[in-house]
PDB file of N, CA and C in Angstrom:
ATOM      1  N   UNK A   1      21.063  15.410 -20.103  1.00  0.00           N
ATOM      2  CA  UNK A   1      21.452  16.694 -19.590  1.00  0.00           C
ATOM      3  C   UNK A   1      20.382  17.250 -18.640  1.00  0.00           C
ATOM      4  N   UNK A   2      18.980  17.024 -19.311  1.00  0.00           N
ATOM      5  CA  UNK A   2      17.883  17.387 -17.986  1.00  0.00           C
ATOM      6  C   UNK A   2      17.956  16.532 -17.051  1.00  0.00           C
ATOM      7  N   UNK A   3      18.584  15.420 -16.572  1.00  0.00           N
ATOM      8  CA  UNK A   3      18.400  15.063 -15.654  1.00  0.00           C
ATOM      9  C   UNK A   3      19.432  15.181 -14.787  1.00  0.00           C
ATOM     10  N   UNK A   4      20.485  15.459 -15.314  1.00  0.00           N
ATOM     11  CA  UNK A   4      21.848  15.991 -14.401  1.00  0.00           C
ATOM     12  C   UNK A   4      21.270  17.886 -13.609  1.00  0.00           C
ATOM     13  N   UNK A   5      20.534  18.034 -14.313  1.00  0.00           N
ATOM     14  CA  UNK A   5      20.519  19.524 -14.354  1.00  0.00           C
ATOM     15  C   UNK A   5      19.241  19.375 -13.076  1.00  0.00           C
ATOM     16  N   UNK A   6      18.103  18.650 -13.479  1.00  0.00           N
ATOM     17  CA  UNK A   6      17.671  18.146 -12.014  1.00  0.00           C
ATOM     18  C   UNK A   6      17.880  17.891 -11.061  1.00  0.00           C
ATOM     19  N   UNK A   7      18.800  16.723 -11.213  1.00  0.00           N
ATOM     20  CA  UNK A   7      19.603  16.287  -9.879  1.00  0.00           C
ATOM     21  C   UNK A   7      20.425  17.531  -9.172  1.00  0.00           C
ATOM     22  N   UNK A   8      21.047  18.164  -9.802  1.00  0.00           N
ATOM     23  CA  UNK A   8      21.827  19.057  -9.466  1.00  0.00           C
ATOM     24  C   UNK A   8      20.661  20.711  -8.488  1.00  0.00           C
ATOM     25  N   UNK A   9      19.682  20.820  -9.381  1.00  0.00           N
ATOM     26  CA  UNK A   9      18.954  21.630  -8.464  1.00  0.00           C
ATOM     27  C   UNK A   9      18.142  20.981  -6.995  1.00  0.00           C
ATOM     28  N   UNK A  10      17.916  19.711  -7.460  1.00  0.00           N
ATOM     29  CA  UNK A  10      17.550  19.070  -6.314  1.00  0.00           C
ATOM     30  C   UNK A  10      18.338  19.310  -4.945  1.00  0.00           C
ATOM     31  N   UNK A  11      19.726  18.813  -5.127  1.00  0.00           N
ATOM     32  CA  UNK A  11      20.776  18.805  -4.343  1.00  0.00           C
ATOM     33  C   UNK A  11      21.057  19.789  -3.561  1.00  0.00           C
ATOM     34  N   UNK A  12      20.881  21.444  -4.726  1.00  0.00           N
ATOM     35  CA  UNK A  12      21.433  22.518  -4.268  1.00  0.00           C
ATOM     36  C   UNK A  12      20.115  22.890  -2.935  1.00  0.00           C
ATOM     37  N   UNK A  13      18.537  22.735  -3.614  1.00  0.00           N
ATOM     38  CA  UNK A  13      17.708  22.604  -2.352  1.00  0.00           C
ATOM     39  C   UNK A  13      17.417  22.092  -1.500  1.00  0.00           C
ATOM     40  N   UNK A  14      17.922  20.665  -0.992  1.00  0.00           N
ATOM     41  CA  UNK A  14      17.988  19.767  -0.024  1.00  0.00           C
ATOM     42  C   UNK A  14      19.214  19.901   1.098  1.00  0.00           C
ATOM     43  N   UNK A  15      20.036  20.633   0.472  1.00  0.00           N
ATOM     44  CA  UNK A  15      21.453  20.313   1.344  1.00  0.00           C
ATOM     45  C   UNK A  15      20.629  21.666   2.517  1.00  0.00           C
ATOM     46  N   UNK A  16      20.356  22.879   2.092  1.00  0.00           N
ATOM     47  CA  UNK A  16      20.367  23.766   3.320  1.00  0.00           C
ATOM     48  C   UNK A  16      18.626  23.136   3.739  1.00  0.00           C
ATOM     49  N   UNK A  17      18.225  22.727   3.878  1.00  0.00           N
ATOM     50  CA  UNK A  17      17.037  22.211   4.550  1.00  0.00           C
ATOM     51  C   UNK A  17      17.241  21.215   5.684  1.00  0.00           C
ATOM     52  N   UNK A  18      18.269  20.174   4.933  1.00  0.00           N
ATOM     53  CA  UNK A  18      18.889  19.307   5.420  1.00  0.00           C
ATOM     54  C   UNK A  18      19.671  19.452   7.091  1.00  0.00           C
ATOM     55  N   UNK A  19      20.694  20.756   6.432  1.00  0.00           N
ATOM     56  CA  UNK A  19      21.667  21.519   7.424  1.00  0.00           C
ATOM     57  C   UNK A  19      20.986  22.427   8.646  1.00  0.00           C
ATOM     58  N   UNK A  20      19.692  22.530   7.905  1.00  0.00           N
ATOM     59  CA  UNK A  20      18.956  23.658   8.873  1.00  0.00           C
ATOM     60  C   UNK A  20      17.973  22.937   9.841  1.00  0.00           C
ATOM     61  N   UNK A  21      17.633  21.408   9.678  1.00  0.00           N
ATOM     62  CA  UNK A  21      17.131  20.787  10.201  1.00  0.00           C
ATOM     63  C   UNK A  21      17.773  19.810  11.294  1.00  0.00           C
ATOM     64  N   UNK A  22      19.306  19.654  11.093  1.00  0.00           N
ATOM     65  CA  UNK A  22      20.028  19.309  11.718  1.00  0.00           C
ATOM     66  C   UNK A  22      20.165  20.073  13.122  1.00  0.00           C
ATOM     67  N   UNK A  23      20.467  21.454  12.755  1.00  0.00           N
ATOM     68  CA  UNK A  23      20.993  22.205  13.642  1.00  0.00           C
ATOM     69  C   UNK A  23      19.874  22.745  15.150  1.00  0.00           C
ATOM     70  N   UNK A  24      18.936  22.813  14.464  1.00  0.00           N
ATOM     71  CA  UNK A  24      17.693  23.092  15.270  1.00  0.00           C
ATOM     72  C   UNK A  24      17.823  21.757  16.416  1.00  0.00           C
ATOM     73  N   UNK A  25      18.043  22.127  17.730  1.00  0.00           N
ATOM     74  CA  UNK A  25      17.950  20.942  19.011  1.00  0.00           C
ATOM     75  C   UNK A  25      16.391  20.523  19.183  1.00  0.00           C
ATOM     76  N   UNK A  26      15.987  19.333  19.324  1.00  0.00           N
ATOM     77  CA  UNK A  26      14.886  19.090  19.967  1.00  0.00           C
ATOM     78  C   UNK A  26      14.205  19.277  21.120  1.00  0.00           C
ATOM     79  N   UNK A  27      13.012  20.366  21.269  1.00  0.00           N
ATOM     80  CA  UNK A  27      12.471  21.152  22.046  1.00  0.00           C
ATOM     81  C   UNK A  27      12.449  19.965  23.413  1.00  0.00           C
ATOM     82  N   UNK A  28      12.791  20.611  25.036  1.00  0.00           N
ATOM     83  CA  UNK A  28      12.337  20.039  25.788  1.00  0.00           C
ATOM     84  C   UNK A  28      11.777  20.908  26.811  1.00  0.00           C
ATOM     85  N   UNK A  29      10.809  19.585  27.427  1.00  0.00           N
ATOM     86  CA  UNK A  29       9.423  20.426  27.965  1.00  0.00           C
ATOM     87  C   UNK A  29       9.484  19.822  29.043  1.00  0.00           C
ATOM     88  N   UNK A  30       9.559  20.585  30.205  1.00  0.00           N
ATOM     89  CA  UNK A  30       9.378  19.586  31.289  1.00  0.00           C
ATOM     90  C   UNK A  30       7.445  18.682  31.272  1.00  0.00           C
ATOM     91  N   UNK A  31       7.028  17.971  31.959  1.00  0.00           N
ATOM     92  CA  UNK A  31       6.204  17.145  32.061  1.00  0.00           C
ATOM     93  C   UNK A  31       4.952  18.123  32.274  1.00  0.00           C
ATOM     94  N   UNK A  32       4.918  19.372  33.351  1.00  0.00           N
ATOM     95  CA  UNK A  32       3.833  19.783  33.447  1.00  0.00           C
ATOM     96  C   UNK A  32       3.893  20.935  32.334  1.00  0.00           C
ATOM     97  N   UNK A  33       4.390  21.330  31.786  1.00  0.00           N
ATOM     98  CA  UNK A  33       4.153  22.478  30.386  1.00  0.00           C
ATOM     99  C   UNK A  33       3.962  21.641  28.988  1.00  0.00           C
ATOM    100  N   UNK A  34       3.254  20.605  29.446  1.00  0.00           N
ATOM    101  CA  UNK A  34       2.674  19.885  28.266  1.00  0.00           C
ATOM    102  C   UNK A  34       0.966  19.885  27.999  1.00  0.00           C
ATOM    103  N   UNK A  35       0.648  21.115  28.663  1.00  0.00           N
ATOM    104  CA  UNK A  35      -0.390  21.377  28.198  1.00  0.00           C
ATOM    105  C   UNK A  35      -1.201  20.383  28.513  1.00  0.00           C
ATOM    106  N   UNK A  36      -1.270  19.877  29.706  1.00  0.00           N
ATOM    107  CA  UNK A  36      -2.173  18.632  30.157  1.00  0.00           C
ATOM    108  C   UNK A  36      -2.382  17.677  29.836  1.00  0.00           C
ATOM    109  N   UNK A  37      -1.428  17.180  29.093  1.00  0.00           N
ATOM    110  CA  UNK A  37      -1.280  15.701  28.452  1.00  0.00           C
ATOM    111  C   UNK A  37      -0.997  14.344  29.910  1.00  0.00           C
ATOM    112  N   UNK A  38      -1.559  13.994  29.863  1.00  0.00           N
ATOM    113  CA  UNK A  38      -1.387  12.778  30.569  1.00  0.00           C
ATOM    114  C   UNK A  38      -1.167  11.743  30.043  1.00  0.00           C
ATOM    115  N   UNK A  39      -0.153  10.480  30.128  1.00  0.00           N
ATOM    116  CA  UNK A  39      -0.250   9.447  29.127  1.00  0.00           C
ATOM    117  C   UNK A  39      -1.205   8.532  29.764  1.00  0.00           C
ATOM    118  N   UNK A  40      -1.953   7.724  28.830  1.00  0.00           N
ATOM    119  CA  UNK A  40      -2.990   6.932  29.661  1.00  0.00           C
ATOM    120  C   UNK A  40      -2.117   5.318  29.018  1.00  0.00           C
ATOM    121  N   UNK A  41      -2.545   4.046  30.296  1.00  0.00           N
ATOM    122  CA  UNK A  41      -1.803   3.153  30.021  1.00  0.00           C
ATOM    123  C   UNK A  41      -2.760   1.810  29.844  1.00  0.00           C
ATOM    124  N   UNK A  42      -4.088   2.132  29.784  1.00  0.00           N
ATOM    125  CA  UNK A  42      -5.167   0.962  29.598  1.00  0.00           C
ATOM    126  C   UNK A  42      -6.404   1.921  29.089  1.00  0.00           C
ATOM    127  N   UNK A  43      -7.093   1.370  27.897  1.00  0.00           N
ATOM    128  CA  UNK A  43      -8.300   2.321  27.889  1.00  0.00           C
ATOM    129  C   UNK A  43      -8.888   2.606  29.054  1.00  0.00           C
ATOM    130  N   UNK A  44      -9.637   3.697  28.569  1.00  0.00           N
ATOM    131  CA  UNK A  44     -10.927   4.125  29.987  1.00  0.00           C
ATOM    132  C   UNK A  44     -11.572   2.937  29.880  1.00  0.00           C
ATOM    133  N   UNK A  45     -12.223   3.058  28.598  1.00  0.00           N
ATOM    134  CA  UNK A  45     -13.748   2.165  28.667  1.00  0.00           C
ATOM    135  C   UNK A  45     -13.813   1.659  27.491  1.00  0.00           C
ATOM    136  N   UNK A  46     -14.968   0.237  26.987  1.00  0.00           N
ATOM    137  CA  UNK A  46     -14.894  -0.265  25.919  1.00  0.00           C
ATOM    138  C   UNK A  46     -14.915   0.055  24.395  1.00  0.00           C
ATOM    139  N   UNK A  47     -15.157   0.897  24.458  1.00  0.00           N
ATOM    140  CA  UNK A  47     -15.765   2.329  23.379  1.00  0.00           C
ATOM    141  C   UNK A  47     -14.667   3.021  23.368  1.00  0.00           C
ATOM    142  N   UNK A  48     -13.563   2.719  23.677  1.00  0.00           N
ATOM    143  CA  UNK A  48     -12.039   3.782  23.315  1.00  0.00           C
ATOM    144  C   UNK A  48     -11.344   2.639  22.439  1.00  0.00           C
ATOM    145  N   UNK A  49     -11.772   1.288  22.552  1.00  0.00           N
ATOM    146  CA  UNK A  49     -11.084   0.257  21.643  1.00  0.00           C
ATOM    147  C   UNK A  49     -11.185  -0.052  20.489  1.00  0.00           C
ATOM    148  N   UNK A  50     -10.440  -0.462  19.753  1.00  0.00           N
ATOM    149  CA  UNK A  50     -10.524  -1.106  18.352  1.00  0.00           C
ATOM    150  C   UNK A  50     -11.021  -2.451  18.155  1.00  0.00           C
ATOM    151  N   UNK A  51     -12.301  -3.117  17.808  1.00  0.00           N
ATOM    152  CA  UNK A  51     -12.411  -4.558  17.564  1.00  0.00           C
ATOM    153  C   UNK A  51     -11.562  -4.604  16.520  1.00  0.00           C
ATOM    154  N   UNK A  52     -10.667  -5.325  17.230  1.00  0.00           N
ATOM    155  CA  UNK A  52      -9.616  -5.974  16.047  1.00  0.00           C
ATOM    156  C   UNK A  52      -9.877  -7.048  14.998  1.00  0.00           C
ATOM    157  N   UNK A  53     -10.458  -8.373  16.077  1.00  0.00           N
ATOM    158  CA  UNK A  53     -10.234  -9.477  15.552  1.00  0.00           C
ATOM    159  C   UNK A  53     -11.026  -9.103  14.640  1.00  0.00           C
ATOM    160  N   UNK A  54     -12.050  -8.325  14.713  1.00  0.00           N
ATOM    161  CA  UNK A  54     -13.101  -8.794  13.722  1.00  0.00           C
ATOM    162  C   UNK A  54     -12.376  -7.809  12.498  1.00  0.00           C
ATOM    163  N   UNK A  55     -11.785  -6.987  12.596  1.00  0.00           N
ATOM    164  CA  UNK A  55     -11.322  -5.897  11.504  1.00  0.00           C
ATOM    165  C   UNK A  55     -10.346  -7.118  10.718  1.00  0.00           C
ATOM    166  N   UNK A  56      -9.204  -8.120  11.459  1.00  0.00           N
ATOM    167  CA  UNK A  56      -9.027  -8.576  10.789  1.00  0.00           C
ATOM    168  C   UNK A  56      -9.712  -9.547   9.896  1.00  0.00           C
ATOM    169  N   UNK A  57     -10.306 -10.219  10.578  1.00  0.00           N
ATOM    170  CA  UNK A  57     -11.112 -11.217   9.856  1.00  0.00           C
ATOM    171  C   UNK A  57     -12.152 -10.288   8.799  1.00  0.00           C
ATOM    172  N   UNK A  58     -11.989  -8.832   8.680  1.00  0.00           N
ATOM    173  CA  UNK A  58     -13.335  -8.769   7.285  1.00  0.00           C
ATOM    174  C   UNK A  58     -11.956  -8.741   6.712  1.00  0.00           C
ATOM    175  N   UNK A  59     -10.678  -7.983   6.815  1.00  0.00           N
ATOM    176  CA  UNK A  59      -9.577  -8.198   5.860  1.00  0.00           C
ATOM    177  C   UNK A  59      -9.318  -9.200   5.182  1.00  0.00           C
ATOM    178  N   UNK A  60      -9.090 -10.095   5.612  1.00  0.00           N
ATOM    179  CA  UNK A  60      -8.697 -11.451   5.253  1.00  0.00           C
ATOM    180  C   UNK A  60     -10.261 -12.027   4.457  1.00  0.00           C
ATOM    181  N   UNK A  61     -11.090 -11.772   4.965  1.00  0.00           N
ATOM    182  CA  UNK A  61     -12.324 -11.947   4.327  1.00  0.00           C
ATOM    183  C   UNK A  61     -12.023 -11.193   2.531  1.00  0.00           C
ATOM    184  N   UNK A  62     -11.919 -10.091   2.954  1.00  0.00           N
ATOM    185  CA  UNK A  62     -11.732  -9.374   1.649  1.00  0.00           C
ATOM    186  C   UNK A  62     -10.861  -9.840   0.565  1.00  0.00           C
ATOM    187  N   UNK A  63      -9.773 -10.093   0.873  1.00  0.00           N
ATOM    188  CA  UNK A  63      -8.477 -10.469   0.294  1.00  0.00           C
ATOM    189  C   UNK A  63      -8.511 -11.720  -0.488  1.00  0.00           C
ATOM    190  N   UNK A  64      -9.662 -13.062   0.389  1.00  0.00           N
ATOM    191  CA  UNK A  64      -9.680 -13.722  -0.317  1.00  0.00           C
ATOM    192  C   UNK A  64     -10.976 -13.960  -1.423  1.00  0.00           C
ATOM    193  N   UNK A  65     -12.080 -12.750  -1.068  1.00  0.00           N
ATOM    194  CA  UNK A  65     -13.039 -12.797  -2.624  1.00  0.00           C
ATOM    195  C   UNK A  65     -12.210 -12.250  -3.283  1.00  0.00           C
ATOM    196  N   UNK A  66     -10.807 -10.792  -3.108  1.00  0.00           N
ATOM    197  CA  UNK A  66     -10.367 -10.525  -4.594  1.00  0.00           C
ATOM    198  C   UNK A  66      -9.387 -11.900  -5.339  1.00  0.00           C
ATOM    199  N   UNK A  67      -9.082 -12.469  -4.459  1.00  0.00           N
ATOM    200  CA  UNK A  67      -8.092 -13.742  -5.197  1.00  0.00           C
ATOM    201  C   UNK A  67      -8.939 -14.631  -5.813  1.00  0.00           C
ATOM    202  N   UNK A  68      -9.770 -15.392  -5.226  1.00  0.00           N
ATOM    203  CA  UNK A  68     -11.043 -16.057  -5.913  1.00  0.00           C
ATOM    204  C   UNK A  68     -11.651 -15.442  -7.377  1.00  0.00           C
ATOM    205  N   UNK A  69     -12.153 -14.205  -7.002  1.00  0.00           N
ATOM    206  CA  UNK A  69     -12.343 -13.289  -8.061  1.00  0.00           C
ATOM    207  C   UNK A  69     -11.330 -13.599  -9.417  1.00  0.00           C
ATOM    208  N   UNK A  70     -10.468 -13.260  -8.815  1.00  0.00           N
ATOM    209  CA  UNK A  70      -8.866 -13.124  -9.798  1.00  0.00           C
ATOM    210  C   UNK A  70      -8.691 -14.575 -10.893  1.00  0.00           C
ATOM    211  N   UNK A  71      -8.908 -15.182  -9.861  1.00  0.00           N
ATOM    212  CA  UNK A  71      -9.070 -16.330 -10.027  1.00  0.00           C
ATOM    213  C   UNK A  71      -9.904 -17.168 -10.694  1.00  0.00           C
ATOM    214  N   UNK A  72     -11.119 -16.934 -10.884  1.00  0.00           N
ATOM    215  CA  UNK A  72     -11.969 -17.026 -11.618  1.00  0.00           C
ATOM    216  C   UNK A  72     -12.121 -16.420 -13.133  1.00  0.00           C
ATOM    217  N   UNK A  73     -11.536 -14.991 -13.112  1.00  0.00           N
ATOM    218  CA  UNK A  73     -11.332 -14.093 -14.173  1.00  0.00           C
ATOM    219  C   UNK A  73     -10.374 -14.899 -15.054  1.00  0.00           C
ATOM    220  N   UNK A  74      -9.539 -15.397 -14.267  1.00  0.00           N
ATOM    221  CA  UNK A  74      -8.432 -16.106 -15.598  1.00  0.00           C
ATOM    222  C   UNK A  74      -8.786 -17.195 -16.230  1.00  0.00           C
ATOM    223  N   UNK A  75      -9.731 -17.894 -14.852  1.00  0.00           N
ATOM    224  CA  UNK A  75      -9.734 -19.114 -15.763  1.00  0.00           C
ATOM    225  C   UNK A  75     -10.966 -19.119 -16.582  1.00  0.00           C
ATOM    226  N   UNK A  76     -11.994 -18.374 -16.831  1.00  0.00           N
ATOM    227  CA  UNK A  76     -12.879 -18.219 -17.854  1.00  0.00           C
ATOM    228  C   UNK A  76     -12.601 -17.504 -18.970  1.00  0.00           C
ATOM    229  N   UNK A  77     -11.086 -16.823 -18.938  1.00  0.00           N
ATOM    230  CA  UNK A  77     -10.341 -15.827 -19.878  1.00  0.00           C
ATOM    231  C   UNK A  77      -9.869 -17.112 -20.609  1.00  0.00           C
ATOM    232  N   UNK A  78      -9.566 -17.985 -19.996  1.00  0.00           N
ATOM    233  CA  UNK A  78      -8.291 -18.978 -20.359  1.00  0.00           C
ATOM    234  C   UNK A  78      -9.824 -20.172 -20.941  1.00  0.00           C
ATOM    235  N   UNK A  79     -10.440 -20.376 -20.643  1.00  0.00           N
ATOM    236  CA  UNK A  79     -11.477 -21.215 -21.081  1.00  0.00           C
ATOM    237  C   UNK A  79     -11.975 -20.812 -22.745  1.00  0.00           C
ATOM    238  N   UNK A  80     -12.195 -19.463 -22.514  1.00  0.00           N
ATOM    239  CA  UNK A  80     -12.494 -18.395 -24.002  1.00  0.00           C
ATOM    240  C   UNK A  80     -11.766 -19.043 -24.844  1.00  0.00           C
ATOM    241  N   UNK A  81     -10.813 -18.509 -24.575  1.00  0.00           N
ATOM    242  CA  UNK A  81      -9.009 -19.018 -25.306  1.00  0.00           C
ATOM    243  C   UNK A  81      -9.457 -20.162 -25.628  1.00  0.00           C
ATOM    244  N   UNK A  82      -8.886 -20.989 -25.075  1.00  0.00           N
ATOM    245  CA  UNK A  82      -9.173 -22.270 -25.635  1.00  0.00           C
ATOM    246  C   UNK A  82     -10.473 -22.593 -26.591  1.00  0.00           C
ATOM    247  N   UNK A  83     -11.557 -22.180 -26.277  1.00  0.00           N
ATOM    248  CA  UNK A  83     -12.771 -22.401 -27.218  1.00  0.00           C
ATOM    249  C   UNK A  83     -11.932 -21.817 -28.966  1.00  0.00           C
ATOM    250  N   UNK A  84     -11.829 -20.638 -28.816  1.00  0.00           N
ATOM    251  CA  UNK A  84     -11.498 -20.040 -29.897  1.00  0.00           C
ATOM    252  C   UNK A  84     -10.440 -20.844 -30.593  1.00  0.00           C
ATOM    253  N   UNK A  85      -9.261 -21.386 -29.945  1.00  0.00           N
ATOM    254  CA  UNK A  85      -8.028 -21.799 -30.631  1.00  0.00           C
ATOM    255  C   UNK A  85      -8.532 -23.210 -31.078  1.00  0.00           C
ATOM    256  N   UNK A  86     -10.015 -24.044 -30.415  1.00  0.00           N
ATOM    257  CA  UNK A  86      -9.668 -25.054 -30.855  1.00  0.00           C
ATOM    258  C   UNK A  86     -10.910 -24.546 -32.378  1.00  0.00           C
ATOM    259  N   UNK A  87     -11.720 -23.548 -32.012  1.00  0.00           N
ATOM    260  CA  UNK A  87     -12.007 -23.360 -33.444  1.00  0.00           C
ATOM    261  C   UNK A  87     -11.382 -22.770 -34.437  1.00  0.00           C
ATOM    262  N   UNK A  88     -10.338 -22.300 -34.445  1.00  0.00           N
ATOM    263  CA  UNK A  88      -9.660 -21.665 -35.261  1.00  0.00           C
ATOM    264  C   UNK A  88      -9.151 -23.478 -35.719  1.00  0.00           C
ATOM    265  N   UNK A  89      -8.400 -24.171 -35.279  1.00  0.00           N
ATOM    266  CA  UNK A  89      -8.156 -24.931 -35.221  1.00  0.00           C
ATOM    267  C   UNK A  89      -8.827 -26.516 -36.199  1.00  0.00           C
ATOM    268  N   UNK A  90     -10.055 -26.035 -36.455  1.00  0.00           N
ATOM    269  CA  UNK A  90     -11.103 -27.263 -36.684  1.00  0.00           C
ATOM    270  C   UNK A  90     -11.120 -26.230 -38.185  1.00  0.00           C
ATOM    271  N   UNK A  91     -11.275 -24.792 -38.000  1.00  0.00           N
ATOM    272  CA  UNK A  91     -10.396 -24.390 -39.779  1.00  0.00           C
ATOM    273  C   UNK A  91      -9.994 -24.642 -40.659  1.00  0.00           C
ATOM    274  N   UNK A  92      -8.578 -24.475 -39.844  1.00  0.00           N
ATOM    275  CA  UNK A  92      -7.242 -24.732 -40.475  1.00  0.00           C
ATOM    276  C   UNK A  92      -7.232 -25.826 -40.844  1.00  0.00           C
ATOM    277  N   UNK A  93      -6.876 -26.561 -41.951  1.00  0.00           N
ATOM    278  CA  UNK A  93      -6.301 -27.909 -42.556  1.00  0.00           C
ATOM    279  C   UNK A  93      -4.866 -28.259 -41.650  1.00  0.00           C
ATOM    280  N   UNK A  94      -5.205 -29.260 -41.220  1.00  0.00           N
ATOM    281  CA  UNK A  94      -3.684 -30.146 -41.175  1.00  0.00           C
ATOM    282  C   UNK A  94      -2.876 -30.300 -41.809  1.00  0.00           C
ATOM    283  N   UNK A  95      -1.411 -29.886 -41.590  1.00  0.00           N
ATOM    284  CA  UNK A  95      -0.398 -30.105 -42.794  1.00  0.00           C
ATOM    285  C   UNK A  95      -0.250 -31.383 -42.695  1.00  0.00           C
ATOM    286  N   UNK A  96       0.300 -32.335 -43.916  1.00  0.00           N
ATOM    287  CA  UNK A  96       1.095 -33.483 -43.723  1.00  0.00           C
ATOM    288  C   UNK A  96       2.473 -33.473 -44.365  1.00  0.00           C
TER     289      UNK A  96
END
């Protein structure tokens, strides 16, 4: 019932937001009442750029110490394990 009763106030506040956002036209500006925006189509200078390659390469750098990492975590989790089960193991009597 609370969640019908949610949904239902949800609805009742989305629809006129919705309707009121519709109706509003998208402002147009001619080119010079843009407040001096110019679009630029090549940086100025080297210092406006992004080194990419290298941004990717620390990414990918990154990505693969957490997998390695990950990776490592299990299998010394999984090594534990095994120590323990085969001593639990050396315990227990064998049925016959």
């Amino acid at each position: 019932m609370k969640r019908i009763a949610a949904l239902v106030l949800t609805l009742i506040l989305a629809v006129p937001l919705a309707a009121a956002a519709q109706s509003q036209p998208a402002p147009r500006t001619p080119a010079a009442a843009q407040d001096g925006f110019v679009p630029v189509d090549a940086p100025v200078s080297a210092q406006d750029t992004i080194p990419a390659p290298r941004l990717v390469a620390i990414a990918y750098g990154f990505i693969w110490v957490v997998i390695f990492g990950y990776v490592w975590s299990v299998r010394s989790r999984l090594s534990r394990v095994e120590r323990e089960l085969e001593a639990v193991s050396r315990r227990v009597p064998a049925r016959k």
